[in-house]
C-alpha atoms as a PDB file:
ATOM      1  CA  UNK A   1      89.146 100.562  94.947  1.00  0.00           C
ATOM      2  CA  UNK A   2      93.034 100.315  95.325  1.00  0.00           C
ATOM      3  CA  UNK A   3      95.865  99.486  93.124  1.00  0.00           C
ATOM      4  CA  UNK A   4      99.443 101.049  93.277  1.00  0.00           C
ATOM      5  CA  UNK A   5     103.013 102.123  91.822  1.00  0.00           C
ATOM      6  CA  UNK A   6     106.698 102.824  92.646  1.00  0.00           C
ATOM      7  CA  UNK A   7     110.008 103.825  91.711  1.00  0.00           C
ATOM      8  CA  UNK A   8     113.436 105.775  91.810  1.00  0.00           C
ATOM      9  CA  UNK A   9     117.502 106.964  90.501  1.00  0.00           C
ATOM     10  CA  UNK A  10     120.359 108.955  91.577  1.00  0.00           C
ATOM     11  CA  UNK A  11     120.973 112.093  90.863  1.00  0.00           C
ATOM     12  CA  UNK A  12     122.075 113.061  87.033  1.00  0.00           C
ATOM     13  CA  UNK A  13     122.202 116.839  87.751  1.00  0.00           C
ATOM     14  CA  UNK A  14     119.210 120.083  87.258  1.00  0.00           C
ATOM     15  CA  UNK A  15     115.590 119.734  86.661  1.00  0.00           C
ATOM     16  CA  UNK A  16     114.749 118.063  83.242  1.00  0.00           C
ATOM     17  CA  UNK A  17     111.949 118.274  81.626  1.00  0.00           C
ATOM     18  CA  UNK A  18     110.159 115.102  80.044  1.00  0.00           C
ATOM     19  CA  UNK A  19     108.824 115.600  76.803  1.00  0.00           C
ATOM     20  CA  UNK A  20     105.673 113.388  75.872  1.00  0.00           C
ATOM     21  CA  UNK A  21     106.212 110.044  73.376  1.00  0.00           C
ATOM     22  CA  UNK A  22     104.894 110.666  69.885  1.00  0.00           C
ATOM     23  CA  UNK A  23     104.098 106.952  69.746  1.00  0.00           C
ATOM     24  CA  UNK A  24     101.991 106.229  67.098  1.00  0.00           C
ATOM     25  CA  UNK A  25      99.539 103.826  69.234  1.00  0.00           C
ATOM     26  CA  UNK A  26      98.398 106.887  71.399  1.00  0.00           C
ATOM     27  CA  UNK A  27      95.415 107.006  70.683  1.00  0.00           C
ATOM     28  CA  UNK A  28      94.984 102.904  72.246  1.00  0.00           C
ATOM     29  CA  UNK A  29      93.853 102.489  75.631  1.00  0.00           C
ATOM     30  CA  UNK A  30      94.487  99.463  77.641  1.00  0.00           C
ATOM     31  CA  UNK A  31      93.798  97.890  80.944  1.00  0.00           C
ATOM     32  CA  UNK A  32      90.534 100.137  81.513  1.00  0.00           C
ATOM     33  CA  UNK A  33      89.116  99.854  77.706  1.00  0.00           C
ATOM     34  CA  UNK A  34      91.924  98.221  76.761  1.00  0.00           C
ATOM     35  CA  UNK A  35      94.083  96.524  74.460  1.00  0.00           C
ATOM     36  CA  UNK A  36      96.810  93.773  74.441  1.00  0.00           C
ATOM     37  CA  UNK A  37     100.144  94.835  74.975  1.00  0.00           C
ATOM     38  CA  UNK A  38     102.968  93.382  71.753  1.00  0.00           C
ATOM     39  CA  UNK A  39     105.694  90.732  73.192  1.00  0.00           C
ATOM     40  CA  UNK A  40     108.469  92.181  73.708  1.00  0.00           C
ATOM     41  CA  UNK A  41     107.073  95.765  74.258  1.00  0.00           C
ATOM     42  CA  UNK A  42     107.842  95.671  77.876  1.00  0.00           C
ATOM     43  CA  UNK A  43     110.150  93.707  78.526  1.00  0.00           C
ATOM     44  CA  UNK A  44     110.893  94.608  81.985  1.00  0.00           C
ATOM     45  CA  UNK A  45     107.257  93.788  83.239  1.00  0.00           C
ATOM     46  CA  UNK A  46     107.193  90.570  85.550  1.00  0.00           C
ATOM     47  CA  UNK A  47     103.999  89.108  87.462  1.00  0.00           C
ATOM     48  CA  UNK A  48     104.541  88.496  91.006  1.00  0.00           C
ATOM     49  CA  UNK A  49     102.932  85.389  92.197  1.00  0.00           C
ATOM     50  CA  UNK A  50     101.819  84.155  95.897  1.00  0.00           C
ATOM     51  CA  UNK A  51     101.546  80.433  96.993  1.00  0.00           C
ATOM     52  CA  UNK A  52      98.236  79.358  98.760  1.00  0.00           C
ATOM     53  CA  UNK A  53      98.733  77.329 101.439  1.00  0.00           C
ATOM     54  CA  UNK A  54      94.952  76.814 101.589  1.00  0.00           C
ATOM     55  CA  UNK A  55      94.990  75.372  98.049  1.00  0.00           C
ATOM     56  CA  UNK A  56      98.184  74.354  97.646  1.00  0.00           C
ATOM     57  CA  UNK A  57      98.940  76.235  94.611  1.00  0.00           C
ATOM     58  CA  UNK A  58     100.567  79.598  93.530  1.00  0.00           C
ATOM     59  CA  UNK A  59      97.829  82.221  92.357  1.00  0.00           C
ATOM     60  CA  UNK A  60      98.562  85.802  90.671  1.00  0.00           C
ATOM     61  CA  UNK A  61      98.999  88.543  93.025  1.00  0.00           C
ATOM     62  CA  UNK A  62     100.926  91.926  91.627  1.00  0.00           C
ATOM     63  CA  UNK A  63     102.708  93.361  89.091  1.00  0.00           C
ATOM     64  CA  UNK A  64     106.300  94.736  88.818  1.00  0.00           C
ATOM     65  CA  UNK A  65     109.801  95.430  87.169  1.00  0.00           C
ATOM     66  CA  UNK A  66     113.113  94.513  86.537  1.00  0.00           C
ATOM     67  CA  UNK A  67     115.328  97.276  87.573  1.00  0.00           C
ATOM     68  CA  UNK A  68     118.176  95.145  87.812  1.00  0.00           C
ATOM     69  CA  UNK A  69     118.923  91.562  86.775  1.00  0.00           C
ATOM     70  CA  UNK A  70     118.388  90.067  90.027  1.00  0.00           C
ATOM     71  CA  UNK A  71     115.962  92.813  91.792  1.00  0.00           C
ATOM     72  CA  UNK A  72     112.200  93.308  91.012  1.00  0.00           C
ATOM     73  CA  UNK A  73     110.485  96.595  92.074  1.00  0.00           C
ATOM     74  CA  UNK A  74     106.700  96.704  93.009  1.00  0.00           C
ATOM     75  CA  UNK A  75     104.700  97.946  95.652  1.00  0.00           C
ATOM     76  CA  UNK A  76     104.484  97.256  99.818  1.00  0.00           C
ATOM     77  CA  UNK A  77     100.709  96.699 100.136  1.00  0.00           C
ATOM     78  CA  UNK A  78     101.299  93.934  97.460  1.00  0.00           C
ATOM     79  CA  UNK A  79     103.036  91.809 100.387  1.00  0.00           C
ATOM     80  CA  UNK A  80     100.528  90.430 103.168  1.00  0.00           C
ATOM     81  CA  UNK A  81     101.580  90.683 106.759  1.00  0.00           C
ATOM     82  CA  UNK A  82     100.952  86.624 106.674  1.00  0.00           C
ATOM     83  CA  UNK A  83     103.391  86.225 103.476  1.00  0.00           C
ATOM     84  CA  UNK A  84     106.412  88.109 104.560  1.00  0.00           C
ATOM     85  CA  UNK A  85     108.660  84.980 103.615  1.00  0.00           C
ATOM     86  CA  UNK A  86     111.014  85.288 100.577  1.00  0.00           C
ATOM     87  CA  UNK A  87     109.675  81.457  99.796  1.00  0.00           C
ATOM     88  CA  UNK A  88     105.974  82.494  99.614  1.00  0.00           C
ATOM     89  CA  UNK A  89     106.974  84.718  96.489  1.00  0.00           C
ATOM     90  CA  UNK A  90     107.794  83.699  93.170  1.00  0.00           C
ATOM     91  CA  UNK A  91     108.262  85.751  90.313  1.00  0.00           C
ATOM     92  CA  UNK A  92     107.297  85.185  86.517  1.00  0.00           C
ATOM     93  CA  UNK A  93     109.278  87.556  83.602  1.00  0.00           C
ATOM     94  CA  UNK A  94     109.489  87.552  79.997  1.00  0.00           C
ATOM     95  CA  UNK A  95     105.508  86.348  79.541  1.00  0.00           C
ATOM     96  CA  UNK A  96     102.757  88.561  78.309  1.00  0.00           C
ATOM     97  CA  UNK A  97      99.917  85.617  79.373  1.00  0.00           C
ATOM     98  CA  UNK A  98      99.739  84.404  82.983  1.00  0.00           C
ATOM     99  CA  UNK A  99      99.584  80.827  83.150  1.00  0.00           C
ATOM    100  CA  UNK A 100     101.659  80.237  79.882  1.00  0.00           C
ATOM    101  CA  UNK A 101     104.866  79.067  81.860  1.00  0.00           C
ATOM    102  CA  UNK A 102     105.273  77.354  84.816  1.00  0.00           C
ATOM    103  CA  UNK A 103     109.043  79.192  84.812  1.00  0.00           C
ATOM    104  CA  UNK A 104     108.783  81.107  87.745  1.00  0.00           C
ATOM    105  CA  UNK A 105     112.133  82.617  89.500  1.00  0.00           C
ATOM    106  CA  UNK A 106     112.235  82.384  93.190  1.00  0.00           C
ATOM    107  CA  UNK A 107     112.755  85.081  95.819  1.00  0.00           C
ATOM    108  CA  UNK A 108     116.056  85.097  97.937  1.00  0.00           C
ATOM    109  CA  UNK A 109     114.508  88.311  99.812  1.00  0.00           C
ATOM    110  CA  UNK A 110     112.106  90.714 100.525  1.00  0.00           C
ATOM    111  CA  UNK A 111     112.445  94.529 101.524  1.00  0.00           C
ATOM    112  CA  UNK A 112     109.710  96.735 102.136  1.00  0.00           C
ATOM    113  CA  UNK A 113     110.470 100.380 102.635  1.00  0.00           C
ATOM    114  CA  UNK A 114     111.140 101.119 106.425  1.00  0.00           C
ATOM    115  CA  UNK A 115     108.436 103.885 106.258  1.00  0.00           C
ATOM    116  CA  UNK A 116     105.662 101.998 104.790  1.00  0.00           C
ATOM    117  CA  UNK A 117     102.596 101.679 107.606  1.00  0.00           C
ATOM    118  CA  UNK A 118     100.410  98.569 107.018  1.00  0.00           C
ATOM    119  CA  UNK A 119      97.902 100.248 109.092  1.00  0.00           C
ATOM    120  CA  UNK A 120      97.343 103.275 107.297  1.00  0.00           C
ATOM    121  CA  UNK A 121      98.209 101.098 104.223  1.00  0.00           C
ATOM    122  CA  UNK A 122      98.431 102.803 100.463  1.00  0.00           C
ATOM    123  CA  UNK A 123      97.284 106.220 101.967  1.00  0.00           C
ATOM    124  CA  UNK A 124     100.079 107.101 104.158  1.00  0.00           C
ATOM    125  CA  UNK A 125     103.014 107.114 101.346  1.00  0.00           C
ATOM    126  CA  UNK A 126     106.033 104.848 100.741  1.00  0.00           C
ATOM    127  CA  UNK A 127     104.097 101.840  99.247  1.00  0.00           C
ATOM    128  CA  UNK A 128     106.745 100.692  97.251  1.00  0.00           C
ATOM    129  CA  UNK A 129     108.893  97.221  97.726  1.00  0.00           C
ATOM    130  CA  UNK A 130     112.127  95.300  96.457  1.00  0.00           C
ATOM    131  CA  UNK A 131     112.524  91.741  95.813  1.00  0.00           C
ATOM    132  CA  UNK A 132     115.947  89.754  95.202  1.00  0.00           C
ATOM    133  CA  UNK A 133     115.706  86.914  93.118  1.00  0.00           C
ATOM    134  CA  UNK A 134     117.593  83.947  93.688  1.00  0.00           C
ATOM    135  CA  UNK A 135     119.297  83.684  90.326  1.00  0.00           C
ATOM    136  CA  UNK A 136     119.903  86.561  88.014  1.00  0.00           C
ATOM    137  CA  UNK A 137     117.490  86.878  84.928  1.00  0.00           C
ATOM    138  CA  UNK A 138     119.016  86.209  81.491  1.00  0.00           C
ATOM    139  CA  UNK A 139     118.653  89.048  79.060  1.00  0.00           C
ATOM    140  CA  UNK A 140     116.508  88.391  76.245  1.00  0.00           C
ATOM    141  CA  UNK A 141     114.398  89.771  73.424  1.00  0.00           C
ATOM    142  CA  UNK A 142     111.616  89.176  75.845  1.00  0.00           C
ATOM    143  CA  UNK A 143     113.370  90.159  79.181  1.00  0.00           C
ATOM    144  CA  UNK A 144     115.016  93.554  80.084  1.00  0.00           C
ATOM    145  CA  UNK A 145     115.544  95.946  82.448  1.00  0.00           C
ATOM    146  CA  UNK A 146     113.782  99.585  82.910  1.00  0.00           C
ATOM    147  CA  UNK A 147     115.687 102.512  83.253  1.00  0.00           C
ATOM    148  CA  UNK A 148     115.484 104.341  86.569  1.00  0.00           C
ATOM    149  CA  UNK A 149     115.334 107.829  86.013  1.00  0.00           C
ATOM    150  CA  UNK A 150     117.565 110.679  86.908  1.00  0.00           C
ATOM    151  CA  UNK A 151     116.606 112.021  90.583  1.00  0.00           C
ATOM    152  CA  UNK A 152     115.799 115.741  89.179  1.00  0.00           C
ATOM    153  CA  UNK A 153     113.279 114.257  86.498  1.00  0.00           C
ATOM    154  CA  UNK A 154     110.425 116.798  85.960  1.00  0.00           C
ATOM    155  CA  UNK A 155     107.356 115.041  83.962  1.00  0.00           C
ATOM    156  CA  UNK A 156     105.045 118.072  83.027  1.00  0.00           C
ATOM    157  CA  UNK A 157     100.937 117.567  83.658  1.00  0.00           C
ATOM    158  CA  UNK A 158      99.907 116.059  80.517  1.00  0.00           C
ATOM    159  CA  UNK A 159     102.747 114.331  79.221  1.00  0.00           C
ATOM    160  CA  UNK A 160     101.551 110.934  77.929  1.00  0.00           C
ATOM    161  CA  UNK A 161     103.112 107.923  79.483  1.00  0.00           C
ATOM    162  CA  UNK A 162     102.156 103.665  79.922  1.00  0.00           C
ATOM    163  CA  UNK A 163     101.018 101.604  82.217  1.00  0.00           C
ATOM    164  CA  UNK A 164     100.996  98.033  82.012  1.00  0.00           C
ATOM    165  CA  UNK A 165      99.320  94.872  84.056  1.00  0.00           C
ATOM    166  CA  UNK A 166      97.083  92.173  84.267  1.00  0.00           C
ATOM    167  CA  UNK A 167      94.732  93.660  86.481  1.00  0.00           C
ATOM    168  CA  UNK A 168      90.774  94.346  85.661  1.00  0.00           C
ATOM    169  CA  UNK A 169      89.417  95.883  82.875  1.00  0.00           C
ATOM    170  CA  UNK A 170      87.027  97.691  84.681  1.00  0.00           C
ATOM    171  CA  UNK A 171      86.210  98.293  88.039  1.00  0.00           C
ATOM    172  CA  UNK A 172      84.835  95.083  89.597  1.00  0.00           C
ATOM    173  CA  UNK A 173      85.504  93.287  86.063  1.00  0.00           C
ATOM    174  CA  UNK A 174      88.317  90.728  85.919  1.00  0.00           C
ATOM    175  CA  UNK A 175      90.319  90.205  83.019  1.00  0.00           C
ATOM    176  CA  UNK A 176      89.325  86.977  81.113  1.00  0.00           C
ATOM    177  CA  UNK A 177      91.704  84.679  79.396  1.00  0.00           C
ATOM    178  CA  UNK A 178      93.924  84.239  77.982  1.00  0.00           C
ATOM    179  CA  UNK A 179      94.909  86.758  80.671  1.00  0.00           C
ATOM    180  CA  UNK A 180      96.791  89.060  77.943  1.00  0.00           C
ATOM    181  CA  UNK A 181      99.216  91.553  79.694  1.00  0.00           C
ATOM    182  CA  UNK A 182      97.831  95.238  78.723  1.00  0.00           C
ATOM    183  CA  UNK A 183      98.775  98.642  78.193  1.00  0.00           C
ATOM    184  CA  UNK A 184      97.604 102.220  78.598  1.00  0.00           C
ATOM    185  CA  UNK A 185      98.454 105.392  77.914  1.00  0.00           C
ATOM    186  CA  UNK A 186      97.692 107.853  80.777  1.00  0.00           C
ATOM    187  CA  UNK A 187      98.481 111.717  81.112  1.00  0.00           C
ATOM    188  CA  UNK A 188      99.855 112.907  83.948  1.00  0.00           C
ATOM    189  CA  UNK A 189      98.214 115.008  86.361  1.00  0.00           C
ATOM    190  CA  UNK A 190      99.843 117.811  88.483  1.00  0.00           C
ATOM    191  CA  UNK A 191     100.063 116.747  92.180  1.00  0.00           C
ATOM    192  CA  UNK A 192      98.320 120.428  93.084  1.00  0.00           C
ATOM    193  CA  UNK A 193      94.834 119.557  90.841  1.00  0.00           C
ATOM    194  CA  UNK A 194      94.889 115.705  91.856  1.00  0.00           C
ATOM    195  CA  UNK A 195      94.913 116.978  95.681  1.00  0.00           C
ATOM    196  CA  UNK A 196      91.929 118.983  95.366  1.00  0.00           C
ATOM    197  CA  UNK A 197      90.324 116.225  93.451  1.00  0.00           C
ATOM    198  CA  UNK A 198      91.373 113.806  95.869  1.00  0.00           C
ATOM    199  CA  UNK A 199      90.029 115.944  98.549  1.00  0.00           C
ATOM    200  CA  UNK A 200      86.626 115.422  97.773  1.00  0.00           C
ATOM    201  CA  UNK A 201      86.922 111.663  99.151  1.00  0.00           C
ATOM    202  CA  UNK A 202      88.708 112.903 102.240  1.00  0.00           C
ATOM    203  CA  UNK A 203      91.969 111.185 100.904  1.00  0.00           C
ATOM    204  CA  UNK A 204      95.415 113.730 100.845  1.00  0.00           C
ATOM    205  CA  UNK A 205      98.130 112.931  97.930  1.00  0.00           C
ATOM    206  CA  UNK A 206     101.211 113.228  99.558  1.00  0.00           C
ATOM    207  CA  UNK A 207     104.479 114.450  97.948  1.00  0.00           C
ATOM    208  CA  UNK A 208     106.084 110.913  97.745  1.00  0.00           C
ATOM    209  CA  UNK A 209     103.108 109.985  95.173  1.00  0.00           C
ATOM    210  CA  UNK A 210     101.964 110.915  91.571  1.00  0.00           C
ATOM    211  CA  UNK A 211      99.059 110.881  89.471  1.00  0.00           C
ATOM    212  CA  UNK A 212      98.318 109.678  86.323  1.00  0.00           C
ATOM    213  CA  UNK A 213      94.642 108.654  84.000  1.00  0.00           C
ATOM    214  CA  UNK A 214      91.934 110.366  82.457  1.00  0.00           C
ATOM    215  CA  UNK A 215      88.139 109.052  81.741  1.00  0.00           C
ATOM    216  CA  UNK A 216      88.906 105.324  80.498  1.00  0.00           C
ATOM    217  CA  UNK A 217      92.308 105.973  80.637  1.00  0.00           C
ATOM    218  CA  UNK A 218      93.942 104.419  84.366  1.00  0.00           C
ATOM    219  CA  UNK A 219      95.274 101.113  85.758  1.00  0.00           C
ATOM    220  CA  UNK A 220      92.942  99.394  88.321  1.00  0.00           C
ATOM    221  CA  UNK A 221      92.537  96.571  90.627  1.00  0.00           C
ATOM    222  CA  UNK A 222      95.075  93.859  90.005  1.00  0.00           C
ATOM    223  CA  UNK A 223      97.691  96.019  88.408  1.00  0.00           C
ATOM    224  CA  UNK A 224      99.351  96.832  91.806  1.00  0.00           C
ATOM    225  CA  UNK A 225     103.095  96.760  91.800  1.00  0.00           C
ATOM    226  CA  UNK A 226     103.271  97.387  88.183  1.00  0.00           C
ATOM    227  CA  UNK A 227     105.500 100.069  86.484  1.00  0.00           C
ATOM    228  CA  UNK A 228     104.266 103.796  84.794  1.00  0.00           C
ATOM    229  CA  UNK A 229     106.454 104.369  82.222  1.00  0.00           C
ATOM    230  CA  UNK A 230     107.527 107.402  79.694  1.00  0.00           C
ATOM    231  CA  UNK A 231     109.662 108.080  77.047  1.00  0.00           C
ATOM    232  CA  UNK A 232     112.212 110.007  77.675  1.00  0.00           C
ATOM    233  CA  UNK A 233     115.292 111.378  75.451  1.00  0.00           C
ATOM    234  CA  UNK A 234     115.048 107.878  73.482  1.00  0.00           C
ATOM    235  CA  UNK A 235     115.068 105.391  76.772  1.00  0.00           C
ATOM    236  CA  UNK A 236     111.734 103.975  78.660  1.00  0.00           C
ATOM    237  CA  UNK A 237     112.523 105.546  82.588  1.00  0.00           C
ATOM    238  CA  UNK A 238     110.080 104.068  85.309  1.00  0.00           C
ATOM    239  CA  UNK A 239     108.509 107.508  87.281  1.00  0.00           C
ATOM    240  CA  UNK A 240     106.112 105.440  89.275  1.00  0.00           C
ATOM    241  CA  UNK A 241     104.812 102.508  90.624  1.00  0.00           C
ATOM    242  CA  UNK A 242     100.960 101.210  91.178  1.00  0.00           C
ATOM    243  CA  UNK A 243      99.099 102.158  94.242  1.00  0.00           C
ATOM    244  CA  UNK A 244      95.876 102.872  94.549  1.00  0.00           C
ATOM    245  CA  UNK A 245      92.791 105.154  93.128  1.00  0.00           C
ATOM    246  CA  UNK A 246      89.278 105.882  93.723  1.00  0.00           C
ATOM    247  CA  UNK A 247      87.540 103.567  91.322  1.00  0.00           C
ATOM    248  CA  UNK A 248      89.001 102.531  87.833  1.00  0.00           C
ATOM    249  CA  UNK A 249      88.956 105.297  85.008  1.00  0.00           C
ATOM    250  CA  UNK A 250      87.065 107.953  86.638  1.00  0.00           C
ATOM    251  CA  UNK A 251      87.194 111.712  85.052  1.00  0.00           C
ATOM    252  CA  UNK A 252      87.809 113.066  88.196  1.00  0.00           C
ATOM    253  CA  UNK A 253      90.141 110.696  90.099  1.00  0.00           C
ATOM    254  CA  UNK A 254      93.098 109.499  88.760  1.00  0.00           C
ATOM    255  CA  UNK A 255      95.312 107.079  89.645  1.00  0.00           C
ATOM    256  CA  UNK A 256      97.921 107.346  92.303  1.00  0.00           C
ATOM    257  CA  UNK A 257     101.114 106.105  91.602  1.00  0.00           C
ATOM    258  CA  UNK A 258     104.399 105.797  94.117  1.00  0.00           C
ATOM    259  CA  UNK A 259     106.967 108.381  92.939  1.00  0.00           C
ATOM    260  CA  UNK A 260     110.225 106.518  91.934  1.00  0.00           C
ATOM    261  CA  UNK A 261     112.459 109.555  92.696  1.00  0.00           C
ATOM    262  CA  UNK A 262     111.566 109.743  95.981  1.00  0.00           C
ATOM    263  CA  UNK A 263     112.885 106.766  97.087  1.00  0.00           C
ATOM    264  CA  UNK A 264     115.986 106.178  94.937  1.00  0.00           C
ATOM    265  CA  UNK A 265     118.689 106.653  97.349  1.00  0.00           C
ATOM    266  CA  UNK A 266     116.966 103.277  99.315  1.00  0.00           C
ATOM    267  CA  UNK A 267     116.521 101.740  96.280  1.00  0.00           C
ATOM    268  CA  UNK A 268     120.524 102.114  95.207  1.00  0.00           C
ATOM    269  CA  UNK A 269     121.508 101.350  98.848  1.00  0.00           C
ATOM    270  CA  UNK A 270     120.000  97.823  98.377  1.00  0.00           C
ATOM    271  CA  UNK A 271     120.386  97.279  94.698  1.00  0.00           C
ATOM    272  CA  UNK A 272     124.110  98.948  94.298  1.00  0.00           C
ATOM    273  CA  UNK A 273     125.053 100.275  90.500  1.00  0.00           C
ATOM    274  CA  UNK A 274     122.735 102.157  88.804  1.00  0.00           C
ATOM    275  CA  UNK A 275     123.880 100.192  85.367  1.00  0.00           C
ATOM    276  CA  UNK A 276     123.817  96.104  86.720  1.00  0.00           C
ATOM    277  CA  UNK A 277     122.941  94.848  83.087  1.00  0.00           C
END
């Protein structure tokens, strides 16, 4: 079962460690046995939607982020080799329902990383994407921007971070309306324990990903694209991005995310200043 995560930031000098956020809904659990995530809360979260030329309508296809007021980050498998066109994309901020607005921001362009292989798809690394909007979002109580985090970040095994989407609930179990955005908090796992884990299922997690869940803790099908979070020294920083997993919640594989800090040199050579707000 697949589902993915991305995302990156320059330099901002040694290693740093990243303390976990006392917040005082940790013991919730979203998205897998989940719960509905406040307005506002994250206010960088967008839906990216896909238009069916078969129906003639746009339908719900990934999650992602605002990491700049005209660029959206989210993941490469979320972009079919048919739907590589900038107009086939439209993207939806500042809602926590899908379907509640019909105020959708268009796409001026699409990048996917240069090193992302649609054959070998989410398992061979650098499944992360960029879109340019046409316009520039407006900042709002209800729309923001993530920040990227510094290039040296080190998040400790354990520490407690949030992921967010509208994807299923379980595995093979949609989420029903009114399609409430939800949130998670998942613990990080060490890249060294996920590979062995991983092993099992003959699948290797390379150094440009992360892992993240516990049992009935984890993102899932749907929630592609979308950001994993953590609190760090006061500010919400973006360490990964939705990818994929072996099933939804399971004790013993967690999800894989795309890790931000690998690729933030490509990310800042297409979105420019670290501080666009």
């Amino acid at each position: 079962m697949l589902w993915l995560l991305f995302l990156a930031l320059p330099s901002l000098g040694g290693s740093q460690p990243l303390t976990p956020d006392p917040d005082p809904e940790a013991e919730l659990v979203g998205i897998v046995g989940g719960h509905d995530a406040p307005a506002g809360k994250w206010p960088w979260q967008v839906s990216l939607w896909i238009f069916n030329s078969t129906y003639g309508k746009w339908e719900f296809q990934c999650g992602g982020s605002l990491i700049h007021r005209q660029w959206v980050l989210s993941a490469a498998h979320c972009i079919p080799a048919k739907h590589s066109r900038p107009q086939d994309f439209q993207v939806q901020a500042g809602q926590v329902r899908l379907w509640s607005s019909n105020a959708r921001q268009k796409v001026a362009a699409i990048f996917l990383h240069p090193k992302y292989d649609p054959l070998k798809k989410v398992y061979g690394g650098s499944d992360v994407a960029l879109f340019k909007l046409e316009v520039p979002v407006t900042p709002s109580a209800q729309v923001n921007l993530v920040t990227l985090p510094p290039a040296r970040l080190t998040v400790p095994a354990g520490t407690g971070c949030w992921v967010t989407g509208w994807g299923a609930i379980h595995a093979n179990e949609a989420l029903g309306p009114p399609y409430h955005l939800q949130e998670v908090e998942v613990p990080v796992v060490g890249n060294q324990v996920c590979r062995q884990q991983y092993l099992r299922v003959g699948r290797y997690i390379k150094d440009d990903m992360l892992c993240a869940g516990s049992s009935g803790r984890d993102a899932c099908q749907g929630d592609s694209g979308g950001p994993l979070v953590c609190n760090w020294q006061g500010a919400w920083i973006q360490i990964g991005v939705v990818s994929w997993g072996h099933g939804c919640g399971s004790p013993d594989y967690p999800g894989v995310y795309t890790r931000v800090t690998t690729y933030l040199s490509w990310i800042y050579h297409h979105i420019g200043s670290p501080r666009p707000w």
